[in-house]
PDB file of N, CA and C in Angstrom:
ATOM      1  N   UNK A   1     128.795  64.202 101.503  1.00  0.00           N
ATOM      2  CA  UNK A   1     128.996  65.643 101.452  1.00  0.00           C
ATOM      3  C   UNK A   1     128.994  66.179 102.883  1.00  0.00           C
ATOM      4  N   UNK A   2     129.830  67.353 103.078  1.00  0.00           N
ATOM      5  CA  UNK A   2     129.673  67.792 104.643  1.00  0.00           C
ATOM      6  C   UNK A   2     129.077  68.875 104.566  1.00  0.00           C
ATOM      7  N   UNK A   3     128.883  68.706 106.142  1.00  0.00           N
ATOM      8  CA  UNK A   3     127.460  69.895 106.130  1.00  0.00           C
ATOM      9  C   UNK A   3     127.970  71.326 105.955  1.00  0.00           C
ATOM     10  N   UNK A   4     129.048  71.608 105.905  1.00  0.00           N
ATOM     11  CA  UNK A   4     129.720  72.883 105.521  1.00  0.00           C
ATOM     12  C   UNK A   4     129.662  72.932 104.125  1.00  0.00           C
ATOM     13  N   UNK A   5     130.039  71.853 103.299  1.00  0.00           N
ATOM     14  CA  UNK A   5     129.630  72.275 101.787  1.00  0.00           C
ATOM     15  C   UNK A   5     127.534  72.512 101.130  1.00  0.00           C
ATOM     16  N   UNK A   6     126.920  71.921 102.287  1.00  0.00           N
ATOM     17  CA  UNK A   6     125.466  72.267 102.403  1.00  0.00           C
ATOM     18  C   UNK A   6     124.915  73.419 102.994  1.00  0.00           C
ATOM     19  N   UNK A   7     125.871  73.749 103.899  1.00  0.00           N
ATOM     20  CA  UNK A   7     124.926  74.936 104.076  1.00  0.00           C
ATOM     21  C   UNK A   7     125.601  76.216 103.576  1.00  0.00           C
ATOM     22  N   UNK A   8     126.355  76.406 102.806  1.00  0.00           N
ATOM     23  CA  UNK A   8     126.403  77.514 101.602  1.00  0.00           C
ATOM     24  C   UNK A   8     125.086  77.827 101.034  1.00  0.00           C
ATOM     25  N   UNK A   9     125.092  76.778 100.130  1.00  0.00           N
ATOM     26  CA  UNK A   9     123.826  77.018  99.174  1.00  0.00           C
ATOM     27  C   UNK A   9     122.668  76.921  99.907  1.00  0.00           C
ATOM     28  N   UNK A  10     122.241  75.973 101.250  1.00  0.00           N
ATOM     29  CA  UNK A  10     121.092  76.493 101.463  1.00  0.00           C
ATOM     30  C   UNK A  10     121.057  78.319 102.259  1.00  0.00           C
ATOM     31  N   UNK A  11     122.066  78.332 102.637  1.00  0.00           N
ATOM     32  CA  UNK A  11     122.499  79.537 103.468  1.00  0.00           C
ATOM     33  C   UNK A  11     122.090  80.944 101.945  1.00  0.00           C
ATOM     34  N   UNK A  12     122.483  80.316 100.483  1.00  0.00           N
ATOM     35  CA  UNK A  12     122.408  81.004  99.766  1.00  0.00           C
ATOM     36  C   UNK A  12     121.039  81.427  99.348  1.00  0.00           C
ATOM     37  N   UNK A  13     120.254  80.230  99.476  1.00  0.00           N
ATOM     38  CA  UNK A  13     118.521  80.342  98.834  1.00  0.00           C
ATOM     39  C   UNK A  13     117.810  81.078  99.882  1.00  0.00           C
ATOM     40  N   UNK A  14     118.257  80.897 101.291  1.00  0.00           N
ATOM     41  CA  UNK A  14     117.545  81.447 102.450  1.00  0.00           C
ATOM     42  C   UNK A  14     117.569  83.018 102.501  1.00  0.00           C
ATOM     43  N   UNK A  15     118.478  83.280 102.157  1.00  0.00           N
ATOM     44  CA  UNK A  15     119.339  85.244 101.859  1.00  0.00           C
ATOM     45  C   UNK A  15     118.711  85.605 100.643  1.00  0.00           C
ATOM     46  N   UNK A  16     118.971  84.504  99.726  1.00  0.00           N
ATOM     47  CA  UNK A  16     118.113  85.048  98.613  1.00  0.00           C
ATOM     48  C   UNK A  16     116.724  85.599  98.889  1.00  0.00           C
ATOM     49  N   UNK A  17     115.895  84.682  99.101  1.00  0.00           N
ATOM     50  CA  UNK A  17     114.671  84.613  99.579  1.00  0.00           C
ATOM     51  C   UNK A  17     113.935  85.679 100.425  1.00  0.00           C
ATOM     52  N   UNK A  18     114.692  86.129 100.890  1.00  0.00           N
ATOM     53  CA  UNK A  18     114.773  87.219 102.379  1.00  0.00           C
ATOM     54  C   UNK A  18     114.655  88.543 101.723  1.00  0.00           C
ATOM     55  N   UNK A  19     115.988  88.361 100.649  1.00  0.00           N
ATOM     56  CA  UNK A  19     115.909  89.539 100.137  1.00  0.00           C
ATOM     57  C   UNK A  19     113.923  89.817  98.654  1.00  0.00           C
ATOM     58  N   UNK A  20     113.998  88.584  98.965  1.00  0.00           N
ATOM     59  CA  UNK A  20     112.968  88.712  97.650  1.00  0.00           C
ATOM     60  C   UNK A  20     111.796  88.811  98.151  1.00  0.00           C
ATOM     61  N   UNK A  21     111.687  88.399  99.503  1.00  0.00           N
ATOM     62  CA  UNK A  21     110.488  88.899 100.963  1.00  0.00           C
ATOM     63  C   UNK A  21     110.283  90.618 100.311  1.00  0.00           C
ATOM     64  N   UNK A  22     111.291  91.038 101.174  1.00  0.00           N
ATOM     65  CA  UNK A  22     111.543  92.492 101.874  1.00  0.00           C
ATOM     66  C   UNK A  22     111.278  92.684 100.414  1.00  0.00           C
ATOM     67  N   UNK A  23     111.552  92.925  99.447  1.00  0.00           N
ATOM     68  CA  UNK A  23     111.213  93.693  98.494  1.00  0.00           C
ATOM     69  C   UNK A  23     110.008  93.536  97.959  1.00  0.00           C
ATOM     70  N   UNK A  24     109.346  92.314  98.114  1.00  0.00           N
ATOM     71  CA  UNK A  24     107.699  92.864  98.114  1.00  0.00           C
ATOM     72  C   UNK A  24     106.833  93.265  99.105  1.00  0.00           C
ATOM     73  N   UNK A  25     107.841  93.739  99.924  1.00  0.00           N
ATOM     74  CA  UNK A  25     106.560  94.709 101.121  1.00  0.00           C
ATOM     75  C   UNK A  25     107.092  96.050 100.621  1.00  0.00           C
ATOM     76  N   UNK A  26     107.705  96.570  99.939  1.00  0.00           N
ATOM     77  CA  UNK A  26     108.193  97.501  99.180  1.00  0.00           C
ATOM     78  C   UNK A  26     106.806  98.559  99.196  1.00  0.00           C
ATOM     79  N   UNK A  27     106.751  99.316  99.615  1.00  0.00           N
ATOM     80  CA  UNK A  27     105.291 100.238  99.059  1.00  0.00           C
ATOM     81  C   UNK A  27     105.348 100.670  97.850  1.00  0.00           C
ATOM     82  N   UNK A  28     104.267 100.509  97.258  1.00  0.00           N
ATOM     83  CA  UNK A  28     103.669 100.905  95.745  1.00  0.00           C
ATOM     84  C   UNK A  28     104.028 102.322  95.642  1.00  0.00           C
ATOM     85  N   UNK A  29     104.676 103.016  94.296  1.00  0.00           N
ATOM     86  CA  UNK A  29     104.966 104.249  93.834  1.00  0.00           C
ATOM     87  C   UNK A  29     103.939 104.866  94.089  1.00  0.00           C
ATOM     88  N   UNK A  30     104.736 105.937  94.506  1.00  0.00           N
ATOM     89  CA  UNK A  30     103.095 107.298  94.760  1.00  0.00           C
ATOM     90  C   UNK A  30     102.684 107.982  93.006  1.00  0.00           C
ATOM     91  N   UNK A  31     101.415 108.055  93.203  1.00  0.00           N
ATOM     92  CA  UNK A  31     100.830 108.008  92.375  1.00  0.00           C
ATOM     93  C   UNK A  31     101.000 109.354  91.544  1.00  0.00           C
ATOM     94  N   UNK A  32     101.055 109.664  90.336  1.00  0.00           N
ATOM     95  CA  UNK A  32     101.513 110.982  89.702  1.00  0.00           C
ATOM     96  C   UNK A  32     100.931 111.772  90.221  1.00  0.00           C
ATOM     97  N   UNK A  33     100.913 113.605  89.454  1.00  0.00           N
ATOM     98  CA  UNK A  33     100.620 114.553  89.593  1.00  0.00           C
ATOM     99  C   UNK A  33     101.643 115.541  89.877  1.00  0.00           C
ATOM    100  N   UNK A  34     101.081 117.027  89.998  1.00  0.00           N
ATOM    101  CA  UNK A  34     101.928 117.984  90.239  1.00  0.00           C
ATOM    102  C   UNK A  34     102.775 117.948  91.283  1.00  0.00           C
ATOM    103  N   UNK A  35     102.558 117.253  92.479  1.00  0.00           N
ATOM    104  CA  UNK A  35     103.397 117.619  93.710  1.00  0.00           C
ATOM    105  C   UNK A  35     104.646 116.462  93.389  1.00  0.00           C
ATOM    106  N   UNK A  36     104.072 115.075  92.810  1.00  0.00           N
ATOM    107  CA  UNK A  36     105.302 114.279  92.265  1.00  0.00           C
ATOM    108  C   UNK A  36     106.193 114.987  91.340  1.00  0.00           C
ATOM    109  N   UNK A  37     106.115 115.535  90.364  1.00  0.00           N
ATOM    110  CA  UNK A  37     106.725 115.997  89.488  1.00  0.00           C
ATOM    111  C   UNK A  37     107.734 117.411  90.078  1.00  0.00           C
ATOM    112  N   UNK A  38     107.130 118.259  91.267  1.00  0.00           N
ATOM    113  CA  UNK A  38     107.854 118.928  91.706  1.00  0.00           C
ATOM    114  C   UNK A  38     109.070 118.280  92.676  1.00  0.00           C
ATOM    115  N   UNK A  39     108.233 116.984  93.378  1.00  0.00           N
ATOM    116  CA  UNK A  39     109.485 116.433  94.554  1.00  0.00           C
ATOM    117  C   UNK A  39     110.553 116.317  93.287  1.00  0.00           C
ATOM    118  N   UNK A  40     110.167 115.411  91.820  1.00  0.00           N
ATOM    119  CA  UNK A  40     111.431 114.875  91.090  1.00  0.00           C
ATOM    120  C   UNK A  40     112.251 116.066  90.787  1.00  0.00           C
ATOM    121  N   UNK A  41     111.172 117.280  90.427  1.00  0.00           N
ATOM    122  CA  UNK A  41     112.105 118.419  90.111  1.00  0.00           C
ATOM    123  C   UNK A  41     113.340 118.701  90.884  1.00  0.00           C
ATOM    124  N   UNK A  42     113.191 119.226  92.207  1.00  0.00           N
ATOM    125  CA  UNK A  42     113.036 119.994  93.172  1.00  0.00           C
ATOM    126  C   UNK A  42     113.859 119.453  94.511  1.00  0.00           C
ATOM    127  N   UNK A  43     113.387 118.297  94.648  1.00  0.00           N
ATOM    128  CA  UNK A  43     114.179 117.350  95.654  1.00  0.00           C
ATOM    129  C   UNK A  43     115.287 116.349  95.335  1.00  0.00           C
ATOM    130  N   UNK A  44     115.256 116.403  93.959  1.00  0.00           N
ATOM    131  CA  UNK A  44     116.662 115.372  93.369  1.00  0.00           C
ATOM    132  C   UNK A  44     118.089 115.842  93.786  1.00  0.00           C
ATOM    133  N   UNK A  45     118.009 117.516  93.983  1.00  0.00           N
ATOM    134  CA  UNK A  45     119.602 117.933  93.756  1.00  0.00           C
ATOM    135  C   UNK A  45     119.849 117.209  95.053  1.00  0.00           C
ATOM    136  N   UNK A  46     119.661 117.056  96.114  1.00  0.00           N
ATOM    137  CA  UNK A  46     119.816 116.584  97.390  1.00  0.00           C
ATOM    138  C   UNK A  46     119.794 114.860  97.947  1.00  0.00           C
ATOM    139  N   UNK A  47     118.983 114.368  97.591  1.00  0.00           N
ATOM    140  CA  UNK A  47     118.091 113.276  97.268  1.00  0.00           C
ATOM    141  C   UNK A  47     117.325 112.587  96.550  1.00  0.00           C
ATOM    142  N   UNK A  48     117.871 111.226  96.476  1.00  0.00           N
ATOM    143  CA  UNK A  48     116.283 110.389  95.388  1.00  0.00           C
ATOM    144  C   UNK A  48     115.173 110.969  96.078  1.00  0.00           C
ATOM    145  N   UNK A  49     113.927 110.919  94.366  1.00  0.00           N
ATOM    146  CA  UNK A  49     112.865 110.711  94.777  1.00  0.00           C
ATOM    147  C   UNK A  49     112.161 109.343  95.868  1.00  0.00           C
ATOM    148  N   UNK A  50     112.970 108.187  96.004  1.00  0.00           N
ATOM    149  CA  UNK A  50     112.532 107.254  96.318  1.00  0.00           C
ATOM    150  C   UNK A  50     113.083 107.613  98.012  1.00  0.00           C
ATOM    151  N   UNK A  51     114.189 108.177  98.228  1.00  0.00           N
ATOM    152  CA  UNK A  51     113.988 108.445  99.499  1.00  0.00           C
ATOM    153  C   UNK A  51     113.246 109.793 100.157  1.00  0.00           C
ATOM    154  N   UNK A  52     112.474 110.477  99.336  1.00  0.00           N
ATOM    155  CA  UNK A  52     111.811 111.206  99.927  1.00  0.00           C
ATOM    156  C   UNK A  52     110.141 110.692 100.326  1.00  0.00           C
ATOM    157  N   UNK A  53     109.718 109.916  99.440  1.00  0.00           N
ATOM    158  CA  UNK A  53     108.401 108.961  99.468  1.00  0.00           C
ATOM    159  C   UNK A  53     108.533 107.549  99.859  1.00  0.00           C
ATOM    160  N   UNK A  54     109.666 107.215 100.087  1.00  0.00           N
ATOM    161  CA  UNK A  54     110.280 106.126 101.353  1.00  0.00           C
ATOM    162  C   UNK A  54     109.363 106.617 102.685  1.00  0.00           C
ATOM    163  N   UNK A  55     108.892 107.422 103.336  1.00  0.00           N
ATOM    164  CA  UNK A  55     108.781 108.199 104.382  1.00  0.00           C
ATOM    165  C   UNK A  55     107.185 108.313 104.799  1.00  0.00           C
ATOM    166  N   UNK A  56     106.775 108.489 106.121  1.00  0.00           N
ATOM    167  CA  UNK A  56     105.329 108.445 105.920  1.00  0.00           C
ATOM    168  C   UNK A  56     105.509 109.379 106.940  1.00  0.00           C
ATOM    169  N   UNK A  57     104.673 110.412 106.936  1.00  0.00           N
ATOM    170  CA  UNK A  57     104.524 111.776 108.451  1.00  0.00           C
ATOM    171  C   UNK A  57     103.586 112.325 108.498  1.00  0.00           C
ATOM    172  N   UNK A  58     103.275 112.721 109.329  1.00  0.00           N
ATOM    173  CA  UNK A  58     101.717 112.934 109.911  1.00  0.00           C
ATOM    174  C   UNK A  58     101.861 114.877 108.750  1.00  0.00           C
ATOM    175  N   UNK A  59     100.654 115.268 108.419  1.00  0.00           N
ATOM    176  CA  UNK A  59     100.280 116.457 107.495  1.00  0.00           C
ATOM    177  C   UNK A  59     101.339 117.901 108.098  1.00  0.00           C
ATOM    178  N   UNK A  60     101.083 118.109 109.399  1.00  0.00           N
ATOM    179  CA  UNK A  60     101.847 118.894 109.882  1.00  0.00           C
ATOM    180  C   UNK A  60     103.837 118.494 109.642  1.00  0.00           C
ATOM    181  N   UNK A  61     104.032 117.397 109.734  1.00  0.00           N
ATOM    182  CA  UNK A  61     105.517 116.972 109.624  1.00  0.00           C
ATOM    183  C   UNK A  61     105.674 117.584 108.627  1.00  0.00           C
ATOM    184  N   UNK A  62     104.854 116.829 107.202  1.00  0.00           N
ATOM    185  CA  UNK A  62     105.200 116.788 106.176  1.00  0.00           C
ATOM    186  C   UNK A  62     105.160 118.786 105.991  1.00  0.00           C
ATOM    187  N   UNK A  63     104.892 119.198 106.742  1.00  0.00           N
ATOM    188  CA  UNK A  63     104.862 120.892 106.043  1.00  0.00           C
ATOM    189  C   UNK A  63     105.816 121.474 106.935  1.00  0.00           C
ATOM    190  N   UNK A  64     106.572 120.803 107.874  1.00  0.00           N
ATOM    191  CA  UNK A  64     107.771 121.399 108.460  1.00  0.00           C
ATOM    192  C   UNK A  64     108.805 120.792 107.732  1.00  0.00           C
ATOM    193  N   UNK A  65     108.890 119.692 107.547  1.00  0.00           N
ATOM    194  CA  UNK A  65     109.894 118.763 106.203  1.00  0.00           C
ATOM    195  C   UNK A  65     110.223 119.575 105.171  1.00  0.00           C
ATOM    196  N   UNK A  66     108.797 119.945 104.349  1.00  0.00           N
ATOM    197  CA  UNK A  66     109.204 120.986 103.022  1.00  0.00           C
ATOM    198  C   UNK A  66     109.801 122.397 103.508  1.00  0.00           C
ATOM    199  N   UNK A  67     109.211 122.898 104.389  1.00  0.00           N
ATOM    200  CA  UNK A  67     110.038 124.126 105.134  1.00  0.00           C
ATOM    201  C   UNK A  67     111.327 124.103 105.322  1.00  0.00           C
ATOM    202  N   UNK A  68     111.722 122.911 105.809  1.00  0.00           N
ATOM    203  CA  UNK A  68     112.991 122.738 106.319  1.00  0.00           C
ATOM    204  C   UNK A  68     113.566 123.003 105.249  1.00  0.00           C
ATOM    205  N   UNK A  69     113.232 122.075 103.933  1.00  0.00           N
ATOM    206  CA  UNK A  69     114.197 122.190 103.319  1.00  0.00           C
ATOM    207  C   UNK A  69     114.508 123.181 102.207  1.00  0.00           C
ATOM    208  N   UNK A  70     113.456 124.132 102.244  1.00  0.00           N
ATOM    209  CA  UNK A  70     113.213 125.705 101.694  1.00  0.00           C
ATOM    210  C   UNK A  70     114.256 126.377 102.461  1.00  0.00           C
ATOM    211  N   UNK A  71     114.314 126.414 103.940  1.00  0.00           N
ATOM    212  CA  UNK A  71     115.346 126.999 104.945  1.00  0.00           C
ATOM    213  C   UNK A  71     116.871 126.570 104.484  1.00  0.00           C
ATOM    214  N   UNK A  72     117.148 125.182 104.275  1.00  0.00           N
ATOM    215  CA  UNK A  72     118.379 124.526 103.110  1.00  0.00           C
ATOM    216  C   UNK A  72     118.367 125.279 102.284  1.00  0.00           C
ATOM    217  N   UNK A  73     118.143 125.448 100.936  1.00  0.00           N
ATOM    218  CA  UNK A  73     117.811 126.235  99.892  1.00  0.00           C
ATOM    219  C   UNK A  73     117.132 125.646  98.944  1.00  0.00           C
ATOM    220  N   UNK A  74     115.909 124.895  99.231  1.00  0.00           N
ATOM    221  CA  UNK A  74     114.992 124.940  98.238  1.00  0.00           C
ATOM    222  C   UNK A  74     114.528 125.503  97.827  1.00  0.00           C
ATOM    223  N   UNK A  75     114.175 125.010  96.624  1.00  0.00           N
ATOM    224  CA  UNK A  75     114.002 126.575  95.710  1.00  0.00           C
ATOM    225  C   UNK A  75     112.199 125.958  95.336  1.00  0.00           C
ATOM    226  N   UNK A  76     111.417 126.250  96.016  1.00  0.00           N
ATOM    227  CA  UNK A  76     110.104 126.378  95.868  1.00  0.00           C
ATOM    228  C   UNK A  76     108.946 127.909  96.248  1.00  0.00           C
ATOM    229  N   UNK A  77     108.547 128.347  95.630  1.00  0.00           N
ATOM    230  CA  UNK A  77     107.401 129.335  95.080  1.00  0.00           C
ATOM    231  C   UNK A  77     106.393 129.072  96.471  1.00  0.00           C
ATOM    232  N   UNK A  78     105.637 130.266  96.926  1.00  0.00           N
ATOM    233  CA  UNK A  78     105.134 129.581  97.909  1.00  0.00           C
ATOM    234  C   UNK A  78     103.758 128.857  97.042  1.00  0.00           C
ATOM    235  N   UNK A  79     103.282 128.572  96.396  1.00  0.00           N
ATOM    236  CA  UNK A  79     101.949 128.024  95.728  1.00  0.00           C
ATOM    237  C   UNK A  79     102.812 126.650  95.194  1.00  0.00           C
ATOM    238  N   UNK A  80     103.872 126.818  95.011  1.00  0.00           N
ATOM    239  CA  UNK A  80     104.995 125.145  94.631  1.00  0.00           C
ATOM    240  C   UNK A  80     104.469 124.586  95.947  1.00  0.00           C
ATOM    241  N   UNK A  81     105.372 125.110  97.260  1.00  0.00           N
ATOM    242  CA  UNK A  81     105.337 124.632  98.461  1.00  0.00           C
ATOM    243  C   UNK A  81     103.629 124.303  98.686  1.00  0.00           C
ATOM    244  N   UNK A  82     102.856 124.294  98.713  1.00  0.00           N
ATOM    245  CA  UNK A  82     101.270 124.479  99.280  1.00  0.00           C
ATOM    246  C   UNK A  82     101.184 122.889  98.122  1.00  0.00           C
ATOM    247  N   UNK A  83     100.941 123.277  97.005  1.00  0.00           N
ATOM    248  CA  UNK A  83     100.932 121.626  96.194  1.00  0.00           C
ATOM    249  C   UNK A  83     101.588 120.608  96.767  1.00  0.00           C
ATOM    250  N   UNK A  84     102.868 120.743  97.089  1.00  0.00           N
ATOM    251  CA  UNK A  84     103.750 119.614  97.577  1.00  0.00           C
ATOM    252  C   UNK A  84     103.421 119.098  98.816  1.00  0.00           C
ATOM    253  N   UNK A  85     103.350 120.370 100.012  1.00  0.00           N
ATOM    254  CA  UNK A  85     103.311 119.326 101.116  1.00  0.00           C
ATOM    255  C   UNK A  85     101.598 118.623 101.028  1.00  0.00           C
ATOM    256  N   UNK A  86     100.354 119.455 100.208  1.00  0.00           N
ATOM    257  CA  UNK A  86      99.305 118.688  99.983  1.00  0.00           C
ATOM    258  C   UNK A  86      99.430 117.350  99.520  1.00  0.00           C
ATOM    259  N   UNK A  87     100.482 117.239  98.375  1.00  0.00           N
ATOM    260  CA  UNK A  87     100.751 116.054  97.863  1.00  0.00           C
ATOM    261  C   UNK A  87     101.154 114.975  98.704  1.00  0.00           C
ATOM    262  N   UNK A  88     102.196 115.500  99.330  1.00  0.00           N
ATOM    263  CA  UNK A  88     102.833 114.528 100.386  1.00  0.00           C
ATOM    264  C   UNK A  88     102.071 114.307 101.289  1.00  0.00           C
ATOM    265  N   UNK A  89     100.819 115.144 102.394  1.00  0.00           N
ATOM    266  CA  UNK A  89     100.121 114.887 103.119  1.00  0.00           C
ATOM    267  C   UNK A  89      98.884 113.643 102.596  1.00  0.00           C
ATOM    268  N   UNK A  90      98.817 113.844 101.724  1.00  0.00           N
ATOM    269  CA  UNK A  90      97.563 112.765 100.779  1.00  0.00           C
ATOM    270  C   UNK A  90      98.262 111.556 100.449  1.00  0.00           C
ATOM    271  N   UNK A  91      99.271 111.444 100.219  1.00  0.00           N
ATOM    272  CA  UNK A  91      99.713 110.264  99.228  1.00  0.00           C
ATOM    273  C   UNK A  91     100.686 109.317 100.326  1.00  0.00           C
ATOM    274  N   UNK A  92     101.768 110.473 101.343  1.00  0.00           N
ATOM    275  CA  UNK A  92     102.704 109.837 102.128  1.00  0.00           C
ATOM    276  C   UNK A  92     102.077 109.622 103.425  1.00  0.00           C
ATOM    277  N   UNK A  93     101.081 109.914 103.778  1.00  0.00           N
ATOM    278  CA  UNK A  93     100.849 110.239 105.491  1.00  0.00           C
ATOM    279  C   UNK A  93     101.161 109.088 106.357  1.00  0.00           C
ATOM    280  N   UNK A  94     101.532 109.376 107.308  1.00  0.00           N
ATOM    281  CA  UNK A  94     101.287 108.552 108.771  1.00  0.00           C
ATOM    282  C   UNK A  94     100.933 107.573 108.840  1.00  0.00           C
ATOM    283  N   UNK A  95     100.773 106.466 109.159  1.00  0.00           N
ATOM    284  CA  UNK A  95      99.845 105.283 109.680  1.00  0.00           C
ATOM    285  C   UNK A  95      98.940 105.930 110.908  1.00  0.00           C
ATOM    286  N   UNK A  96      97.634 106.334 110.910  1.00  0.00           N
ATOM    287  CA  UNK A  96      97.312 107.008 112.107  1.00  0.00           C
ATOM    288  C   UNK A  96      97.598 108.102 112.736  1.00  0.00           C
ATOM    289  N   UNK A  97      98.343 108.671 111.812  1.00  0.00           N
ATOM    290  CA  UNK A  97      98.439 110.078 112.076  1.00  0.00           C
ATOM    291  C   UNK A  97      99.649 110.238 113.311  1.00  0.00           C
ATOM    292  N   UNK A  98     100.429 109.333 113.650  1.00  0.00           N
ATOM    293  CA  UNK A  98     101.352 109.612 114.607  1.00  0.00           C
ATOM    294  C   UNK A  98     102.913 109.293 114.433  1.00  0.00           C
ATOM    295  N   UNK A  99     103.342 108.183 113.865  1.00  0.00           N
ATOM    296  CA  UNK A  99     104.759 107.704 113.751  1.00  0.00           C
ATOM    297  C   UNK A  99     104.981 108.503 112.723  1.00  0.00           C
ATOM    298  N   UNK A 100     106.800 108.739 112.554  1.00  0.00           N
ATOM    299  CA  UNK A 100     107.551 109.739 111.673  1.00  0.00           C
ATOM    300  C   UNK A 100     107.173 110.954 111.540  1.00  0.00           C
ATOM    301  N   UNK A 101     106.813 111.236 112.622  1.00  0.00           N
ATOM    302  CA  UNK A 101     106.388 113.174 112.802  1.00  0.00           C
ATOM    303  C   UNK A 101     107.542 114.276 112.830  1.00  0.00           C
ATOM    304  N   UNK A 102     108.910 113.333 112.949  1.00  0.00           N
ATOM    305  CA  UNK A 102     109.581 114.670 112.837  1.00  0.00           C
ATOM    306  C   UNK A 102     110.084 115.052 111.584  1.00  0.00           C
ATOM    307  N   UNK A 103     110.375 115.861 111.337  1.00  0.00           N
ATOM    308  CA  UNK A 103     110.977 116.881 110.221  1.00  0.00           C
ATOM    309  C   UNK A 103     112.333 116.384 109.281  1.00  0.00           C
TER     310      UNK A 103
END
């Protein structure tokens, strides 16, 4: 056999594999409650929920983030807004309070 017909398939198990890595460093679903149920509400017309909790930002980000996108036209209540970015500050935050700070 030549090594071109071998390294397909190992070329195939290795990609496989890679991909089956990366998806268990996957972070665990954020955990229910009101501020989840508003991102699904609220943040779908624009975006998955999964790319909004994809995201980790320091407490302050996360309350210029929801602003921002009130300034877009989200349509959140200010006592909506106050749950959510709490939610997101508790559940999504920072590693250390510093990487993904912007908006």
């Amino acid at each position: 056999m030549s090594f071109s017909k071998l390294a397909f398939p190992i070329l195939f198990v290795v990609v496989g594999g890679l991909g089956t890595a990366v998806a268990g460093q996957q972070a665990a679903a954020p955990p229910p409650g009101p501020g989840l149920d508003l991102i699904n509400e609220r943040c779908g017309f624009c975006h998955s929920t999964a790319q909004v909790t994809s995201v980790r930002k320091t407490p302050g980000a996360w309350a210029a983030t929801v602003q921002s996108m009130i300034d877009r036209g989200a349509e959140l209540e200010p006592d909506e807004q106050k749950i959510m970015v709490e939610y997101l500050a508790a559940n999504l935050a920072a590693a250390g309070g510093d990487a993904a700070a912007q908006p």
